[in-house]
Protein backbone atom coordinates (compact mmCIF):
# COMPACT_ATOMS: atom_id res chain seq x y z
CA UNK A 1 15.13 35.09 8.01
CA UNK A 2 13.61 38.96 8.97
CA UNK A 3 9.84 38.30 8.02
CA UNK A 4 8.57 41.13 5.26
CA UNK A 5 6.12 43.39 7.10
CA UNK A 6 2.82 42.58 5.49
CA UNK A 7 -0.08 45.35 4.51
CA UNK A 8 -3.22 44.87 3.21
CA UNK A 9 -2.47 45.83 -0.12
CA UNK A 10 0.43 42.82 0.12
CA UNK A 11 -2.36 40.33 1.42
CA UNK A 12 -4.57 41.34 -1.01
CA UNK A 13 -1.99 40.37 -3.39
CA UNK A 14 -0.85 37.16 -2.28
CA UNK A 15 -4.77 35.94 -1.74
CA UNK A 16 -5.11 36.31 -5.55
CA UNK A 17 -2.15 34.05 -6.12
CA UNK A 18 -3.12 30.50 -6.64
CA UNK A 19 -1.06 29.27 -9.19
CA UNK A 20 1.82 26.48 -8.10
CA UNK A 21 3.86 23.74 -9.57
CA UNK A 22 7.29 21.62 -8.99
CA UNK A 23 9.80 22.43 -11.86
CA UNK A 24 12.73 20.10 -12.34
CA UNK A 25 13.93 18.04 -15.66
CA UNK A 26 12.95 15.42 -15.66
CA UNK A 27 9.96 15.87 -13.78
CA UNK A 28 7.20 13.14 -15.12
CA UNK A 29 7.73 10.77 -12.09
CA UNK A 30 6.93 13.69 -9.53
CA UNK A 31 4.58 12.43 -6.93
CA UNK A 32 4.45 16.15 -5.77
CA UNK A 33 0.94 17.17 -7.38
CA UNK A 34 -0.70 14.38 -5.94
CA UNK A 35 0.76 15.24 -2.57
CA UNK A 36 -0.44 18.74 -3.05
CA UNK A 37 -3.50 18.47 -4.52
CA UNK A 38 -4.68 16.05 -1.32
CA UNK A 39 -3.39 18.64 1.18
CA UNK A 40 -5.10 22.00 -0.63
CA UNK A 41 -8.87 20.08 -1.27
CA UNK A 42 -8.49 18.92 2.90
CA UNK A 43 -7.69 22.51 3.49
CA UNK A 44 -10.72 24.35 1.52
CA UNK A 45 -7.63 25.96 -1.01
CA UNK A 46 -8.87 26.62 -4.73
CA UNK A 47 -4.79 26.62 -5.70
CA UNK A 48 -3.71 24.87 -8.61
CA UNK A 49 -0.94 22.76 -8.28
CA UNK A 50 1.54 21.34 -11.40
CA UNK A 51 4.48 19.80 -13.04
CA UNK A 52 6.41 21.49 -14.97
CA UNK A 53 9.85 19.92 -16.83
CA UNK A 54 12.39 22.89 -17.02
CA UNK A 55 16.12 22.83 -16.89
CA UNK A 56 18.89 25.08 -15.83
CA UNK A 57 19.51 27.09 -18.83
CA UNK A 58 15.52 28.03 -19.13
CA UNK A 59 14.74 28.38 -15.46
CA UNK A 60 15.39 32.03 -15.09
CA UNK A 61 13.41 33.39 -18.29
CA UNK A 62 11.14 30.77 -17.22
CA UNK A 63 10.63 32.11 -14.01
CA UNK A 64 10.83 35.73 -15.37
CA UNK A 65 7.84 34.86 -17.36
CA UNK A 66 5.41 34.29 -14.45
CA UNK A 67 2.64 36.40 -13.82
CA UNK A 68 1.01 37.92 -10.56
CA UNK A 69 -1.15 34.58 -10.38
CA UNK A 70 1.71 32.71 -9.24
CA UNK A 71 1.87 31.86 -5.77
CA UNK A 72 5.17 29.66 -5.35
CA UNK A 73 7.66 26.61 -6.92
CA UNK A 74 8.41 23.67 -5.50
CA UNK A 75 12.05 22.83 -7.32
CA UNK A 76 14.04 19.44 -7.86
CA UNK A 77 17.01 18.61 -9.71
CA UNK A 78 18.74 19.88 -11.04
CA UNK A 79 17.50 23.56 -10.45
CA UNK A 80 18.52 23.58 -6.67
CA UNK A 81 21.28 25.62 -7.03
CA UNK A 82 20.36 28.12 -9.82
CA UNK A 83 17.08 28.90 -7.49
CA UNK A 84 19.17 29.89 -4.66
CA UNK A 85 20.60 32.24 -7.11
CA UNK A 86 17.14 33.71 -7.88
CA UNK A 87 15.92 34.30 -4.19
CA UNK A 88 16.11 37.61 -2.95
CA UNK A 89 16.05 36.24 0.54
CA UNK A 90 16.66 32.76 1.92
CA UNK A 91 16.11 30.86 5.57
CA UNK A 92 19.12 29.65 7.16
CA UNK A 93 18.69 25.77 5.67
CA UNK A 94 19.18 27.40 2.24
CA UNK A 95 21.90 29.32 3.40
CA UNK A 96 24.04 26.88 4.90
CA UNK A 97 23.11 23.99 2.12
CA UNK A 98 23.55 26.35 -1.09
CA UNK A 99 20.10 24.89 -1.88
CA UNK A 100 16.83 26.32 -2.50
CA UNK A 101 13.92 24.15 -3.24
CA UNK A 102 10.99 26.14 -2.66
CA UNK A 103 10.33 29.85 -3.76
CA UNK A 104 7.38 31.61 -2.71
CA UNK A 105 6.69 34.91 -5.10
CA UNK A 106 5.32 38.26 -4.58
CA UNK A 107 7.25 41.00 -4.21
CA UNK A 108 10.50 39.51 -2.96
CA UNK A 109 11.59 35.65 -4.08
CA UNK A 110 11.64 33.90 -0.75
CA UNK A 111 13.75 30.85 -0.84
CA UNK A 112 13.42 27.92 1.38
CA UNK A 113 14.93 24.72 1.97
CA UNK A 114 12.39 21.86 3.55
CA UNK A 115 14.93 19.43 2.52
CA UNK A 116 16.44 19.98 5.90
CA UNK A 117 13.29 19.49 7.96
CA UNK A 118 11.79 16.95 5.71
CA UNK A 119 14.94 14.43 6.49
CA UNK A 120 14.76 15.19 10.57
CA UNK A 121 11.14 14.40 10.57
CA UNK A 122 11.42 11.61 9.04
CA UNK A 123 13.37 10.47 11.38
CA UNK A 124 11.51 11.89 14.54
CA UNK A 125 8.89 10.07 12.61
CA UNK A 126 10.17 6.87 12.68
CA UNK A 127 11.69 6.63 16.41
CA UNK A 128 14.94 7.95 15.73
CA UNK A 129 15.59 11.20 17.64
CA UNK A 130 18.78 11.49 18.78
CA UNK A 131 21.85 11.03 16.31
CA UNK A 132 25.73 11.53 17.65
CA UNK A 133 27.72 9.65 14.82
CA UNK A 134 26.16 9.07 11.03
CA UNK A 135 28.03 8.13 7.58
CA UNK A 136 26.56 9.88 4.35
CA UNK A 137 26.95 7.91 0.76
CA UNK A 138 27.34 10.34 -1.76
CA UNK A 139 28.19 14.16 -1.12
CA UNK A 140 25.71 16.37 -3.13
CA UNK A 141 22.78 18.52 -2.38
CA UNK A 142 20.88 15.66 -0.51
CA UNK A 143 23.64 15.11 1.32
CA UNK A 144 24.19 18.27 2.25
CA UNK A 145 20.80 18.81 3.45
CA UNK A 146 21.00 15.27 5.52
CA UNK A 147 24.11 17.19 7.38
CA UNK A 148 22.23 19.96 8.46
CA UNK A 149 18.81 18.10 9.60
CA UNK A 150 21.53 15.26 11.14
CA UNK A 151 23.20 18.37 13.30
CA UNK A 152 19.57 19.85 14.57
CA UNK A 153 19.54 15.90 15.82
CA UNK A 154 22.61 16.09 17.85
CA UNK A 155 25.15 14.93 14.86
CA UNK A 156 28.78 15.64 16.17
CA UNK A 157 30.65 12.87 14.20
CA UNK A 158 30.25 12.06 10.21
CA UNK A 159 31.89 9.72 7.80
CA UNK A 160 31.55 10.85 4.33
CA UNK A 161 31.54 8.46 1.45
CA UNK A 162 32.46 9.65 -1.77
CA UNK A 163 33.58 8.19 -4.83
CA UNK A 164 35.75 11.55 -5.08
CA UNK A 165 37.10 12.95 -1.95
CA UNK A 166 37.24 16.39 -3.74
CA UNK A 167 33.69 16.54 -4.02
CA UNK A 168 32.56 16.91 -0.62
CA UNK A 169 34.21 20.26 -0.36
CA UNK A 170 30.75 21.71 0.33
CA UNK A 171 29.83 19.28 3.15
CA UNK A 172 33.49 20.32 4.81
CA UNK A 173 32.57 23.46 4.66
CA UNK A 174 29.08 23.35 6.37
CA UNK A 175 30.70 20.73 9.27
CA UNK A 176 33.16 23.22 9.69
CA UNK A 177 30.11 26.17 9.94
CA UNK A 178 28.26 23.96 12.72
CA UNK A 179 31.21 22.14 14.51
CA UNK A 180 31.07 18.72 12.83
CA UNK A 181 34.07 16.13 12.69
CA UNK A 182 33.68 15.03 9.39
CA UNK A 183 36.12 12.62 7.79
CA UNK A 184 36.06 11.64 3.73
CA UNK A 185 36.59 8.24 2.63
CA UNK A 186 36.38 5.72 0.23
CA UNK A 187 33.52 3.64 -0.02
CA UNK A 188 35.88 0.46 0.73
CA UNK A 189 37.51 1.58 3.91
CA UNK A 190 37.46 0.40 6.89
CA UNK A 191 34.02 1.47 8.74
CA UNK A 192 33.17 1.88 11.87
CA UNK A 193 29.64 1.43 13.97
CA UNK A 194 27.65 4.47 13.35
CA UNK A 195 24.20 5.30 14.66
CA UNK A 196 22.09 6.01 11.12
CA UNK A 197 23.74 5.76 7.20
CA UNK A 198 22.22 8.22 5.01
CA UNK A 199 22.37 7.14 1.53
CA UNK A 200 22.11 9.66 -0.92
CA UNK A 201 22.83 8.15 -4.39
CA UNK A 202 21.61 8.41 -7.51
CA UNK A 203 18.41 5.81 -7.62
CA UNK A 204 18.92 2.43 -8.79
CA UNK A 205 22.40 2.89 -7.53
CA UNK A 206 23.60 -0.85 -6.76
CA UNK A 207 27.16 -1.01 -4.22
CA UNK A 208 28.68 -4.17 -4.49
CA UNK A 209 28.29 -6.96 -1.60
CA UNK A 210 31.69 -6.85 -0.40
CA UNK A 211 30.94 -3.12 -0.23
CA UNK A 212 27.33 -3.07 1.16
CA UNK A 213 27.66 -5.56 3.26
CA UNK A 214 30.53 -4.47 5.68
CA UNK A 215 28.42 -0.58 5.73
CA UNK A 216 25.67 -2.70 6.81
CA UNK A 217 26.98 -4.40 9.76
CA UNK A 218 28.39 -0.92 11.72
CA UNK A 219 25.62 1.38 9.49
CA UNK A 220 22.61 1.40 12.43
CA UNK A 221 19.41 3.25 10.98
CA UNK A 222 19.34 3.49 7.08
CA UNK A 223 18.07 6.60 5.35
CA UNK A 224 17.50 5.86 2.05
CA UNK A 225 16.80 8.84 0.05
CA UNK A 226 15.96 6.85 -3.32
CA UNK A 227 12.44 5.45 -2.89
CA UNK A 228 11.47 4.02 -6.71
CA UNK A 229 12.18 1.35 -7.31
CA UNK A 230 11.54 0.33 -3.84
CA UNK A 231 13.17 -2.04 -1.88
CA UNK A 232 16.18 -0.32 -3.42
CA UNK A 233 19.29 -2.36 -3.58
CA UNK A 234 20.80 -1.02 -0.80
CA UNK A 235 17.84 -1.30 1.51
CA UNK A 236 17.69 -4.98 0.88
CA UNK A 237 21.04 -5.18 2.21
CA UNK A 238 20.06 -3.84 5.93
CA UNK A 239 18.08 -7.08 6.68
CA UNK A 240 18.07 -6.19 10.77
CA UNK A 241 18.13 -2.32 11.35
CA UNK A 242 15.15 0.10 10.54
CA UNK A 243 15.21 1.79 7.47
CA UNK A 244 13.83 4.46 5.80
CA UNK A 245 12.66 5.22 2.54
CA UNK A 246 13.13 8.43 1.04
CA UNK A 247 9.42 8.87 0.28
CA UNK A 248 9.81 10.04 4.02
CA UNK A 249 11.57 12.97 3.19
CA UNK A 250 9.36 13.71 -0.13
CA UNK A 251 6.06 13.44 2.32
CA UNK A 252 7.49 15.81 5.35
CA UNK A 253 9.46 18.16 3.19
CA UNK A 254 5.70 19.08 0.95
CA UNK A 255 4.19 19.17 4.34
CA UNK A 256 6.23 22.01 5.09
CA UNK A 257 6.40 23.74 1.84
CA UNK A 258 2.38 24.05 1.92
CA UNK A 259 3.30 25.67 5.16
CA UNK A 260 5.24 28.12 3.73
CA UNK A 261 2.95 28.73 1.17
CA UNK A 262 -0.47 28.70 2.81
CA UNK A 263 1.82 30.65 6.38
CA UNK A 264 4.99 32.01 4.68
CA UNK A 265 6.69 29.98 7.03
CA UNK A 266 7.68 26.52 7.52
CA UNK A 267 7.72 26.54 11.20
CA UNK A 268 4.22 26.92 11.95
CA UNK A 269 2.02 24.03 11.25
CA UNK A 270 -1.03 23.29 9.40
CA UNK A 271 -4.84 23.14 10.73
CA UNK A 272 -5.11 19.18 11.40
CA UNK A 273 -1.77 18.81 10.12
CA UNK A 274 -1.54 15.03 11.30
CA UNK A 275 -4.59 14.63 8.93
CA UNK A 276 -3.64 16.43 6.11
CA UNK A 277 -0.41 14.19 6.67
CA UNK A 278 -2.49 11.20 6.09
CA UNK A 279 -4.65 12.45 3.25
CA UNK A 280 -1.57 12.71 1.42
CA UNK A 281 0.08 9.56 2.19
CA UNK A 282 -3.15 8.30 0.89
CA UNK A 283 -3.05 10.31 -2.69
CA UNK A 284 -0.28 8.06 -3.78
CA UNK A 285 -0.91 4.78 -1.61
């Protein structure tokens, strides 16, 4: 995405914007204040940081409604979508997914998706680096994010399980945009050995044993992208490969929206990022 060209006046502007919350409905389990919070007091920041519960009908006069002491949103389900409508600009990840999750305001709506990075560091986090052949559970926004951060890994192979076929028509269309074999399936077909499953159900989602169990044996590396209640049901089903809980994602994809909004970017990383990372694993230990 073509960075604005900034001017004093504009970073002027943006200094006096210290106002920021996570949106979504429902949004009283967020663990993303706490995450925040920890990272702005490490970093010296006087920005406030909230929760918000808003849903897709009010989000647009909602977001109308800010003033100039807003700095940026941090956005969960189910307002995805209808915030990649209100960007005025967008990074490739939102692009490609359909999917914004963070906005930073000022004079342009910037929308981001850490989604994307938040899923490939957790897995560069926990060992797993290179990833030619993966099977996603489920086929919505999370799962459309996992294919993206899965191709920046190496992906060239994916089995998609849906309970409708139809409904992956998105994730078709973004394998086709980066050159992915992707194949839709039931969830009780045949499987074969893959190097990481990516589960993206709703939480608390339970897959029978005759189901789970035959995923498990070929499924490698399990992201789990669920994290309360944790074990999840499915995790305790991969007794001998790593897996991953999807407070992973949560953790890496904040760490790069405060870079966006302390940097306006996510690629560039935080003073003492590694122990800002660990202040906020701490917040909600």
């Amino acid at each position: 995405m073509p960075g604005a060209r900034r001017t004093p006046t504009a970073d002027a502007e943006m200094s006096a914007r210290a106002r920021l919350a996570v949106w979504g409905d429902p949004i009283d389990h967020s663990r993303s204040p706490a995450l925040h919070t920890a990272a702005y007091r490490l970093l010296g920041l006087d920005w406030e940081y909230q929760r918000r519960q808003v849903d897709e009908e009010s989000f647009s006069a909602t977001l109308d409604s800010l003033d100039s002491s807003w700095r940026g949103l941090s956005l969960t389900m189910p307002l995805k979508h209808v915030a990649h409508a209100a960007a005025d600009v967008m990074d490739r990840h939102a692009e490609l997914t359909g999917a914004v999750n963070t906005l930073l305001l000022g004079a342009r709506r910037r929308g981001f998706n850490t989604d994307v990075g938040g899923v490939a560091d957790a897995f560069v986090a926990a060992g797993v680096e290179q990833i030619e052949r993966a099977r996603l559970l489920g086929s919505g926004a999370t799962a459309a994010s996992a294919l993206v951060a899965l191709h920046e890994r190496g992906l060239r192979e994916v089995d998609v399980r849906a309970r409708r076929p139809e409904a992956a028509r998105q994730l078709r269309q973004i394998a086709e945009t980066l050159g992915v074999n992707l194949s839709v399936q039931q969830f009780t077909a045949p499987a074969s050995e893959v190097d990481v499953t990516v589960a993206t159900l709703p939480s608390g989602t339970a897959l029978a044993p005759d189901v789970a169990a035959p995923l498990a044996d070929v499924g490698g590396t399990l992201f789990e992208a669920a994290y309360a209640p944790w074990p999840s049901a499915l995790a305790a089903e991969w007794p001998h490969a790593t897996v991953i809980s999807g407070f992973e994602m949560l953790l890496y994809q904040a760490v790069r929206q405060i870079r966006i909004f302390v940097h306006g970017t996510q690629a560039e990383p935080l003073p003492d990022e590694s122990g800002i990372v660990a202040a906020m694993r701490a917040a909600i230990a």
